[in-house]
N, C-alpha and C. Protein backbone atom coordinates (compact mmCIF):
# COMPACT_ATOMS: atom_id res chain seq x y z
N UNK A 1 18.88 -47.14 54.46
CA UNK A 1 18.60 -48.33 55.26
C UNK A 1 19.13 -49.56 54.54
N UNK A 2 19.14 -50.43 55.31
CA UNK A 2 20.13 -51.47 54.85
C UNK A 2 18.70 -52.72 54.14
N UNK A 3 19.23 -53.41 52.92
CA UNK A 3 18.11 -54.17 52.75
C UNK A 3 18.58 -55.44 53.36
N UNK A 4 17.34 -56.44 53.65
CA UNK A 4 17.68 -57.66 54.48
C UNK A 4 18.28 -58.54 53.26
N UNK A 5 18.83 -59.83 54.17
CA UNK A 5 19.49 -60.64 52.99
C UNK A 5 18.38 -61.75 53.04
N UNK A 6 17.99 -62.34 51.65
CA UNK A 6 17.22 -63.86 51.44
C UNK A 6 18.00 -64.72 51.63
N UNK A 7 17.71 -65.76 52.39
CA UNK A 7 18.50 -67.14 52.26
C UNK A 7 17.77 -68.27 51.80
N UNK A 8 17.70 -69.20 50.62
CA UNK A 8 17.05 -70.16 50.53
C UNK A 8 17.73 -71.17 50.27
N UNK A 9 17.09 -72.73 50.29
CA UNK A 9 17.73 -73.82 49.99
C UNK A 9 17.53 -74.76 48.44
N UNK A 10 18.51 -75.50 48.45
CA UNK A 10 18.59 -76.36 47.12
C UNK A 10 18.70 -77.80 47.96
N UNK A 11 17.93 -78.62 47.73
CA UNK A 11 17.98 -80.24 48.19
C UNK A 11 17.71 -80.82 47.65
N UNK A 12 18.06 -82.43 48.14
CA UNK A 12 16.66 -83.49 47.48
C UNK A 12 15.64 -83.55 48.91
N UNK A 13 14.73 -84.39 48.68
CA UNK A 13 13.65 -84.13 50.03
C UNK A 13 14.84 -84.81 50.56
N UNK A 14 13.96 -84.68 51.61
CA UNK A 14 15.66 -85.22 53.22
C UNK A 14 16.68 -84.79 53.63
N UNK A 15 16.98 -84.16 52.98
CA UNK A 15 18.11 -83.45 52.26
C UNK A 15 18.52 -82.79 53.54
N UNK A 16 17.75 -82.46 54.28
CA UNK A 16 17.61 -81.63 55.32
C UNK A 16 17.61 -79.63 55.71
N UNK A 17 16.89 -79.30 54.31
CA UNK A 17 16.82 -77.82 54.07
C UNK A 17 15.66 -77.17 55.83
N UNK A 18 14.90 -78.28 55.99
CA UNK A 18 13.92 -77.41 57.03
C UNK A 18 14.70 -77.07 58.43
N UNK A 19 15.49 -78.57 58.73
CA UNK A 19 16.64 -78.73 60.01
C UNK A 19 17.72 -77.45 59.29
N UNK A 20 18.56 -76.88 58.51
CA UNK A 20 19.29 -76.32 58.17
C UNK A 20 18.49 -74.35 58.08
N UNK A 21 17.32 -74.17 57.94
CA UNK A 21 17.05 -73.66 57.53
C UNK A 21 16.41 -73.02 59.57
N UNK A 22 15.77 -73.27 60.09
CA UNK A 22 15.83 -73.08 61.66
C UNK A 22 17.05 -73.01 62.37
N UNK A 23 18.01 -73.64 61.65
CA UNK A 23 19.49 -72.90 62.62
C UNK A 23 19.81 -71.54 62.02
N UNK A 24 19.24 -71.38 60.59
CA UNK A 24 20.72 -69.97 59.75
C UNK A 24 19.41 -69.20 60.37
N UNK A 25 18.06 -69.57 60.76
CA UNK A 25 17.17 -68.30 61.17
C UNK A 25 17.33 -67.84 62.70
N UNK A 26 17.44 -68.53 63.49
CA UNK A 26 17.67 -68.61 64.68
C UNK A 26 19.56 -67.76 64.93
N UNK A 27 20.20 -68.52 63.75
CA UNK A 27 21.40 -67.71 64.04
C UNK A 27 22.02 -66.10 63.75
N UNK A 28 20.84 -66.19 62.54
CA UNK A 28 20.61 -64.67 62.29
C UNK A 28 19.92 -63.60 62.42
N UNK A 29 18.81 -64.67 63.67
CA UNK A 29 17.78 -63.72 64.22
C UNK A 29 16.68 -62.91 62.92
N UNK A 30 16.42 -64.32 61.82
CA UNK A 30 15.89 -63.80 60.43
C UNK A 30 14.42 -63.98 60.56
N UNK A 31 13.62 -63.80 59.84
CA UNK A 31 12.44 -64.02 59.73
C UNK A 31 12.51 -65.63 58.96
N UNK A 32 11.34 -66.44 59.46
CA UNK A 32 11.44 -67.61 59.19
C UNK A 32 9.92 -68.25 58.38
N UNK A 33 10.22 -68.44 56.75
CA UNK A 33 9.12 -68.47 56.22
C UNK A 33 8.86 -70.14 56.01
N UNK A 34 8.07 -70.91 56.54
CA UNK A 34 8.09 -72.71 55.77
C UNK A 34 6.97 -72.47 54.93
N UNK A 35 7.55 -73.39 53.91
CA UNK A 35 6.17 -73.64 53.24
C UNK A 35 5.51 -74.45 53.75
N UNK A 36 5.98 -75.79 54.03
CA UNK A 36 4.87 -76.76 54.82
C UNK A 36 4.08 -76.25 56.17
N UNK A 37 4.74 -75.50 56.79
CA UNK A 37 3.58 -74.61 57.96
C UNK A 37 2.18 -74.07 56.94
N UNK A 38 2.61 -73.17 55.97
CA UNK A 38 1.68 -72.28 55.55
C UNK A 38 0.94 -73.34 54.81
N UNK A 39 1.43 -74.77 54.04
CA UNK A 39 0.57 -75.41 53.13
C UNK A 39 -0.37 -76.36 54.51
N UNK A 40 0.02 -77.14 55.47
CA UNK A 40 -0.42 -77.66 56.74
C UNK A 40 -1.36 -76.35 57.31
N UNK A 41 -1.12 -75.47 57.36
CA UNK A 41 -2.24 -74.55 58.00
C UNK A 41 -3.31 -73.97 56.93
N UNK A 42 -3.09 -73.46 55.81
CA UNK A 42 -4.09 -73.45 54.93
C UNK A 42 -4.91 -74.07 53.98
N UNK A 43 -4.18 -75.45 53.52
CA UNK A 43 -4.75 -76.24 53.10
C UNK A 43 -4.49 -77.62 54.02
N UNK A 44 -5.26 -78.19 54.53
CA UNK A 44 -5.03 -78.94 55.88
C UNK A 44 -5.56 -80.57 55.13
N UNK A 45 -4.47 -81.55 55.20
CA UNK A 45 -5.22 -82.82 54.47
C UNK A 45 -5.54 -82.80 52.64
N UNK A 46 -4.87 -81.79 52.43
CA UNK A 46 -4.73 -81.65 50.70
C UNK A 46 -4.06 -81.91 49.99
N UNK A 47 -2.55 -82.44 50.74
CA UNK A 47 -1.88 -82.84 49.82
C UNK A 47 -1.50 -84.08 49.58
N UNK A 48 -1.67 -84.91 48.84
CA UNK A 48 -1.66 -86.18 48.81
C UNK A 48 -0.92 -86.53 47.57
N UNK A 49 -0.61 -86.14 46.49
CA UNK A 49 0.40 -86.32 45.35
C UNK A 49 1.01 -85.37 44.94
N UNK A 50 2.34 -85.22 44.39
CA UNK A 50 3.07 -83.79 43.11
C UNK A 50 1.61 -83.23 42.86
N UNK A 51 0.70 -83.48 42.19
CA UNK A 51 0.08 -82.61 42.04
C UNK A 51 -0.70 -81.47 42.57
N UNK A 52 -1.11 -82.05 43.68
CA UNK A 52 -1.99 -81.76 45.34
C UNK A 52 -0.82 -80.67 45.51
N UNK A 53 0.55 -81.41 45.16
CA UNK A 53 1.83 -79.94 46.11
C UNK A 53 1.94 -78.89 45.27
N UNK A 54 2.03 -79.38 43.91
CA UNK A 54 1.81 -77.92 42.49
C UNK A 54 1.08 -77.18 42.75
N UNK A 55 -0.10 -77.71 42.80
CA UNK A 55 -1.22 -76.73 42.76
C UNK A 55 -1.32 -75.93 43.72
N UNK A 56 -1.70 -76.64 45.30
CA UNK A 56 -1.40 -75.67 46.44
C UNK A 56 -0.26 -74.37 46.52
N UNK A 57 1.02 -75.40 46.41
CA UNK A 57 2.07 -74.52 46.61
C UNK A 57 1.89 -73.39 45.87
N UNK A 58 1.06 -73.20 44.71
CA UNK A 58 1.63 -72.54 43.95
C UNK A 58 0.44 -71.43 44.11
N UNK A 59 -0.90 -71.64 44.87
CA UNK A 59 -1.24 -70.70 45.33
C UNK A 59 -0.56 -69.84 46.53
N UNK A 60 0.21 -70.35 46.92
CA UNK A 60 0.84 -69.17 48.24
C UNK A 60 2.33 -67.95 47.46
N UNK A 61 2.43 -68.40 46.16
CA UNK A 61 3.69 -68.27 45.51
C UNK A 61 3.41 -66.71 45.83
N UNK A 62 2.32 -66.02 45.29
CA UNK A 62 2.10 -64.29 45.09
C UNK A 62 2.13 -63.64 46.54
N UNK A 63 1.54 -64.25 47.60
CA UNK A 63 1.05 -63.60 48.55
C UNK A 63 2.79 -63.85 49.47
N UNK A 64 3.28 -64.76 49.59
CA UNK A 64 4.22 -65.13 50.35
C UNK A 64 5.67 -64.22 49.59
N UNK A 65 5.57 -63.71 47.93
CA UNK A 65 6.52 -62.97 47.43
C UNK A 65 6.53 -61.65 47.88
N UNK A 66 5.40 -61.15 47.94
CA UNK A 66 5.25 -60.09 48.61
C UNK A 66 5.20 -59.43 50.43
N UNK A 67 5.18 -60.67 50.91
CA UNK A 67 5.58 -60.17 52.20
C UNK A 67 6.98 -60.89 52.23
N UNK A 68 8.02 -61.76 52.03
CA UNK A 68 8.94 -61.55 51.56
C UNK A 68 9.49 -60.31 51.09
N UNK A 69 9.40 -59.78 50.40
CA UNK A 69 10.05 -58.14 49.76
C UNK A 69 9.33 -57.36 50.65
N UNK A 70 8.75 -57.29 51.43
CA UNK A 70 8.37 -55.87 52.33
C UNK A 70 9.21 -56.54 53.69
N UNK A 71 9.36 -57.55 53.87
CA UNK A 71 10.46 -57.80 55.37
C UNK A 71 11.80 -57.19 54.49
N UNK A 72 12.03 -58.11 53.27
CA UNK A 72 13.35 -57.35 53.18
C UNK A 72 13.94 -56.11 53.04
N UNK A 73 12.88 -55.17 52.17
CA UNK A 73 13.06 -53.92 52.33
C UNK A 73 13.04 -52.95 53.42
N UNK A 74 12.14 -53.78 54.42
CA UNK A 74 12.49 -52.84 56.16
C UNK A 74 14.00 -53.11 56.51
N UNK A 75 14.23 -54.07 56.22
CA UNK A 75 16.02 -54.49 56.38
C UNK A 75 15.73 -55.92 57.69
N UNK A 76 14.92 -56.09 57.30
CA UNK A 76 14.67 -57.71 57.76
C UNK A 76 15.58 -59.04 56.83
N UNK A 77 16.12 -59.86 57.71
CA UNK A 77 16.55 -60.96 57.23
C UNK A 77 15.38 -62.44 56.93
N UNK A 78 15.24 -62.49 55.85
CA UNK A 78 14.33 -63.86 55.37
C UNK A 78 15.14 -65.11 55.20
N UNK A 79 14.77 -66.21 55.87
CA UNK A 79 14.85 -67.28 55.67
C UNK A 79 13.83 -68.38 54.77
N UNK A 80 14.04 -68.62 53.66
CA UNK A 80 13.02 -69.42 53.23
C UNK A 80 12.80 -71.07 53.28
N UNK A 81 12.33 -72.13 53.45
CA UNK A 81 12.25 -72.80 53.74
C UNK A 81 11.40 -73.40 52.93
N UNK A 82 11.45 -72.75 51.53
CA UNK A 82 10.87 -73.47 50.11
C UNK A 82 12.03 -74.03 49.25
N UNK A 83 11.55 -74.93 48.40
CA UNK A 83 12.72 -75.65 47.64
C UNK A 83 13.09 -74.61 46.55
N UNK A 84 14.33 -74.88 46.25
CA UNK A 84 14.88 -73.55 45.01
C UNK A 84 15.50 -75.17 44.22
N UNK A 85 14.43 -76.47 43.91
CA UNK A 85 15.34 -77.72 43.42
C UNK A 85 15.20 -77.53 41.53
N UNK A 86 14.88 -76.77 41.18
CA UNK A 86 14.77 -76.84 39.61
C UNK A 86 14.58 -75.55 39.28
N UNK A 87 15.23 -75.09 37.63
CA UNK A 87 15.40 -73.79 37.63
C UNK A 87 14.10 -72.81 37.40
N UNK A 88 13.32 -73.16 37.05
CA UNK A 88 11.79 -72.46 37.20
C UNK A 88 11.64 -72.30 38.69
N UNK A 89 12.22 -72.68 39.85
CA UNK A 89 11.63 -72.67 41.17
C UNK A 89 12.94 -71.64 41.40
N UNK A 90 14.08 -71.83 41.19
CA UNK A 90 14.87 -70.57 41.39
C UNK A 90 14.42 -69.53 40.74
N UNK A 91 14.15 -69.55 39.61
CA UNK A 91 13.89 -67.69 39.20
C UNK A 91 12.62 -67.28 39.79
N UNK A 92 11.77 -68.09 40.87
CA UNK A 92 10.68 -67.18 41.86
C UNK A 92 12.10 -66.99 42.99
N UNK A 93 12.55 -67.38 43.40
CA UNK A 93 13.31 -66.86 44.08
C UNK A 93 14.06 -65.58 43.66
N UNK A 94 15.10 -65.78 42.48
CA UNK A 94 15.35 -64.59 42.02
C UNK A 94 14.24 -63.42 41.65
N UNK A 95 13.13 -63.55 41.49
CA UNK A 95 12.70 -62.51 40.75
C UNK A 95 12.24 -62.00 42.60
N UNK A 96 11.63 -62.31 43.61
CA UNK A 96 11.83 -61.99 45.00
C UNK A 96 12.92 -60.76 44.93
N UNK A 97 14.30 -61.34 45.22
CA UNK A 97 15.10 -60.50 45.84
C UNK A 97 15.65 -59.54 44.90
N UNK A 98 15.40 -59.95 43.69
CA UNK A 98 16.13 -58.89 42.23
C UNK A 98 14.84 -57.60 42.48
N UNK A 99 13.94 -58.03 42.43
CA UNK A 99 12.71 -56.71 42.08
C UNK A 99 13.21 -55.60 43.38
N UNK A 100 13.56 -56.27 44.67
CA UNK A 100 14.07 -55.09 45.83
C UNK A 100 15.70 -55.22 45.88
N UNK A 101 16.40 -55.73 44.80
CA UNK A 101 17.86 -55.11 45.05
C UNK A 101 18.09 -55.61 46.48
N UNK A 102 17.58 -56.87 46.75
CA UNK A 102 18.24 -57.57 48.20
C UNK A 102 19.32 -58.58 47.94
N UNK A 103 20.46 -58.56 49.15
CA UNK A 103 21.59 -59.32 48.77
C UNK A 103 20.76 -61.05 48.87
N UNK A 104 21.23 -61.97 48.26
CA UNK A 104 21.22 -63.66 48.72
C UNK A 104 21.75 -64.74 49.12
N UNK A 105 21.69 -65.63 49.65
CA UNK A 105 22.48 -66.92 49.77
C UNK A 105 21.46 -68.05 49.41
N UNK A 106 22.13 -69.09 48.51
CA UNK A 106 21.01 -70.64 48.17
C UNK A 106 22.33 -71.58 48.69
N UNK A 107 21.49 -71.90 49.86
CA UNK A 107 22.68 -72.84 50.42
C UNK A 107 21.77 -74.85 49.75
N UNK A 108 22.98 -74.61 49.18
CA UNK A 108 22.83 -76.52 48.60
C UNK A 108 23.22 -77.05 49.47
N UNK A 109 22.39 -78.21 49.73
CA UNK A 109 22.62 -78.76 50.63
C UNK A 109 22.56 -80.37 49.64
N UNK A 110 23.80 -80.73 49.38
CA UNK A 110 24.46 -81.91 48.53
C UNK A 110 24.53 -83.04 49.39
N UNK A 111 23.07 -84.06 49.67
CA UNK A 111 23.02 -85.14 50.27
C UNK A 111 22.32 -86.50 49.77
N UNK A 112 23.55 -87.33 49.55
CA UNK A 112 23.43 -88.80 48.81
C UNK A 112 22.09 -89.04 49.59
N UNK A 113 21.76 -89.92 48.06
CA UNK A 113 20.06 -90.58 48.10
C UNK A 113 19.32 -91.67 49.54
N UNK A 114 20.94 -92.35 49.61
CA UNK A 114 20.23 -93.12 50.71
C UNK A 114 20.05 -92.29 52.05
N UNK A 115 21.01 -91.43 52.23
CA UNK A 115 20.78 -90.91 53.45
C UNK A 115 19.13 -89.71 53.17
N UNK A 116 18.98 -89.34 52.57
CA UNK A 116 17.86 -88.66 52.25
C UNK A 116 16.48 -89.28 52.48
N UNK A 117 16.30 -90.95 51.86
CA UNK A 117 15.70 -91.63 52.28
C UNK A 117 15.48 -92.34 53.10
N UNK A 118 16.82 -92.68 54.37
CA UNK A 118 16.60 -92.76 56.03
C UNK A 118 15.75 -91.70 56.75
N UNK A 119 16.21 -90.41 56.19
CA UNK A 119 15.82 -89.46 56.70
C UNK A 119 14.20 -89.14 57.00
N UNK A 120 13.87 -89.30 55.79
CA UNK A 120 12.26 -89.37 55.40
C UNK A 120 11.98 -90.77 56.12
N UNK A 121 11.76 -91.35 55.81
CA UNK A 121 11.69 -92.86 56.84
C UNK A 121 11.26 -92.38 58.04
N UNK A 122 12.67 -91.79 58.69
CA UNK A 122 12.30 -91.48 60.19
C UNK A 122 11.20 -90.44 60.45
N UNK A 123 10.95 -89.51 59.89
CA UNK A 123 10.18 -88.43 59.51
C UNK A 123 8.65 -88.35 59.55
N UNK A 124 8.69 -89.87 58.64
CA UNK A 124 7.57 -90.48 58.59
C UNK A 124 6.92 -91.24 60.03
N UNK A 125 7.74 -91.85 60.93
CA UNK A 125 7.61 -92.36 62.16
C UNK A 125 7.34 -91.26 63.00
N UNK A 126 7.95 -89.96 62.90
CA UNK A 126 7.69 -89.03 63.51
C UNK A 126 6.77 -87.94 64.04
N UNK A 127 6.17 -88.23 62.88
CA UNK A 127 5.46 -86.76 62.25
C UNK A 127 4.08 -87.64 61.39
N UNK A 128 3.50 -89.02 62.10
CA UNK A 128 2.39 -89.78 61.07
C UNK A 128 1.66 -88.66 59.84
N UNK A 129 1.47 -87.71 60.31
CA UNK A 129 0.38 -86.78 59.17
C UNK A 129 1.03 -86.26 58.44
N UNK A 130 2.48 -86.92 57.98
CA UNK A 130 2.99 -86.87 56.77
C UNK A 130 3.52 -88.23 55.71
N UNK A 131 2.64 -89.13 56.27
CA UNK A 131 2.60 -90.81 55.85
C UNK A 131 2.42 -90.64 54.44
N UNK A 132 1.29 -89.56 53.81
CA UNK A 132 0.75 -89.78 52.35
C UNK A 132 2.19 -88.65 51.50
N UNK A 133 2.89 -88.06 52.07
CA UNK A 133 3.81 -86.75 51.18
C UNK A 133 4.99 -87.67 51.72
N UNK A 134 5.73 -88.41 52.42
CA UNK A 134 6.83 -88.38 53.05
C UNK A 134 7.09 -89.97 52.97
N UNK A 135 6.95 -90.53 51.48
CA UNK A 135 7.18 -91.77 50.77
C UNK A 135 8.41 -91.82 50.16
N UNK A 136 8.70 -92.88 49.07
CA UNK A 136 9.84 -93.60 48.34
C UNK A 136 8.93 -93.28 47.22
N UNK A 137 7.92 -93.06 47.06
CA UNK A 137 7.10 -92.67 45.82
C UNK A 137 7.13 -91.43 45.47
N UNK A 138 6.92 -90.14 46.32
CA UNK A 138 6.96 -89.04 46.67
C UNK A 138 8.71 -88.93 46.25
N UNK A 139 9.51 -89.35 47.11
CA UNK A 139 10.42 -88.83 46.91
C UNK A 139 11.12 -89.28 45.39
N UNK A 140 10.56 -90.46 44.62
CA UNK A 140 11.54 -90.60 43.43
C UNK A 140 10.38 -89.62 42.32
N UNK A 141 9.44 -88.92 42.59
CA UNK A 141 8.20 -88.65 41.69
C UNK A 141 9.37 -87.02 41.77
N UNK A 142 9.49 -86.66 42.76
CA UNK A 142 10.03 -85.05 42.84
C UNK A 142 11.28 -85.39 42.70
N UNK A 143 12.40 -86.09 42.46
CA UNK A 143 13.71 -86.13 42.15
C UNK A 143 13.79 -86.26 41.13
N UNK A 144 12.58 -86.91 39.93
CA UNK A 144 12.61 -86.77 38.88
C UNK A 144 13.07 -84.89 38.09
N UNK A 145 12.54 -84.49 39.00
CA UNK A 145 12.38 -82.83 38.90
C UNK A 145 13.53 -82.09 39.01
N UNK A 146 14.67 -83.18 40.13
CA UNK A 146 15.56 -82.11 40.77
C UNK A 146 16.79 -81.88 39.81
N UNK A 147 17.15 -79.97 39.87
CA UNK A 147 18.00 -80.14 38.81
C UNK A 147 19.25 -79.58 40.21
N UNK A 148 20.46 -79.71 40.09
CA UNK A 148 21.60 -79.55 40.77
C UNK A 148 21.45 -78.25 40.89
N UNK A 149 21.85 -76.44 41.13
CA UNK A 149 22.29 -75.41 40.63
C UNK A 149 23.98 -75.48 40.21
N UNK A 150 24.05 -74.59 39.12
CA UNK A 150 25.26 -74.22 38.79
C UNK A 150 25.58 -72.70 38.73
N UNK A 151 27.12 -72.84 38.86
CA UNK A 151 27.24 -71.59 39.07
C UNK A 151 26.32 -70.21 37.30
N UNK A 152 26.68 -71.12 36.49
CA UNK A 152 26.36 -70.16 35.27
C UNK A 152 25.05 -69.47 35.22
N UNK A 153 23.94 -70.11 36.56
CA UNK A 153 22.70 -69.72 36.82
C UNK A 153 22.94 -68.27 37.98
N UNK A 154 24.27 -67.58 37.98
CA UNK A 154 24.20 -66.21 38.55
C UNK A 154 23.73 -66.15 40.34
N UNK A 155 23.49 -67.37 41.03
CA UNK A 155 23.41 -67.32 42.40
C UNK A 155 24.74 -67.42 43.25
N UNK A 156 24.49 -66.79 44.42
CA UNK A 156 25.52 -66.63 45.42
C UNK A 156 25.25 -68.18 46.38
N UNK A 157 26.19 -69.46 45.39
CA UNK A 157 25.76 -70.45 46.10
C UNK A 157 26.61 -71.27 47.35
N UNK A 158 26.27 -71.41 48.55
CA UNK A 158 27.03 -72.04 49.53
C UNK A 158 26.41 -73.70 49.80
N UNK A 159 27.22 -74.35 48.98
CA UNK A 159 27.01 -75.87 49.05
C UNK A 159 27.66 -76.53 50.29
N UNK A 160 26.81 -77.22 50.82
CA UNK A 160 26.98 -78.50 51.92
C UNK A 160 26.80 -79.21 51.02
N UNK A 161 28.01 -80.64 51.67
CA UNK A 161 27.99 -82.23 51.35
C UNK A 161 27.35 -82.86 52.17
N UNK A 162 26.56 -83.35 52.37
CA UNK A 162 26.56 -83.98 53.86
C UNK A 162 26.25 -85.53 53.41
N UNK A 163 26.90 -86.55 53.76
CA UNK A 163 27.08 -87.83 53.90
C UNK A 163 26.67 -88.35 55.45
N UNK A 164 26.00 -87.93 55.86
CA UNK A 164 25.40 -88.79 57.20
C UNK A 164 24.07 -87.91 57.56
């Protein structure tokens, strides 16, 4: 049987990994994992700083790795829709698809600061119950964090530029 392929993203916030990440699922007919669904549905009104997102996020890390690797091993396609922005957050990704010998893609998605921060802006108008995560505070607190990927880090990487 064929194993499914992982796809995850590399951004800055805005960046637009969640919009990018609903087309490659939809186009590949993949399974579609967000973290902000699962952190908005299980912890509801909890996240309010980096730390509020550490901590949470990082309770879903075990339970969400493992149904991850049982879609992929039926020969299901995963889409992830968690950040892969610093190299401790890629090797949960790698250690995912390495433990089942599943193929990958980390599509970077390479988008200048200001447009990242229009983005969020609008986001914020959009979507109010993300007013306290979806700041200029928020976003320079987690860019502090963000590291680029390179190739010498062993991923199968497909980079977007996107300038608008």
């Amino acid at each position: 049987m064929k194993q499914g392929e992982l796809v995850f993203f590399c951004g800055k916030m805005g960046a637009g990994k969640s919009t990018r990440a609903v087309e490659i699922a939809r186009n590949r007919n993949a399974v579609l994992i967000s973290e902000d669904e699962w952190l908005q549905s299980l912890y509801p009104n909890k996240i309010k700083s980096l730390e509020d997102y550490i901590k949470y996020s990082g309770l879903l890390k075990s339970q969400v790795k493992k149904l991850v690797q049982a879609v992929l091993t039926a020969g299901g396609d995963v889409v992830m829709d968690f950040p892969a922005n610093t190299v401790s957050q890629r090797a949960w990704f790698r250690a995912i698809f390495s433990k089942v010998n599943a193929p990958h893609e980390m599509v970077y998605l390479n988008t200048p600061e200001h447009v990242c921060l229009e983005r969020i802006a609008k986001r914020r108008e959009n979507r109010p119950e993300r007013v306290n995560t979806d700041s200029v505070e928020m976003f320079e607190a987690v860019t502090r964090f963000f590291t680029a990927p390179t190739t010498s880090e062993g991923f199968n990487i497909t980079e977007v530029v996107k300038d608008k």
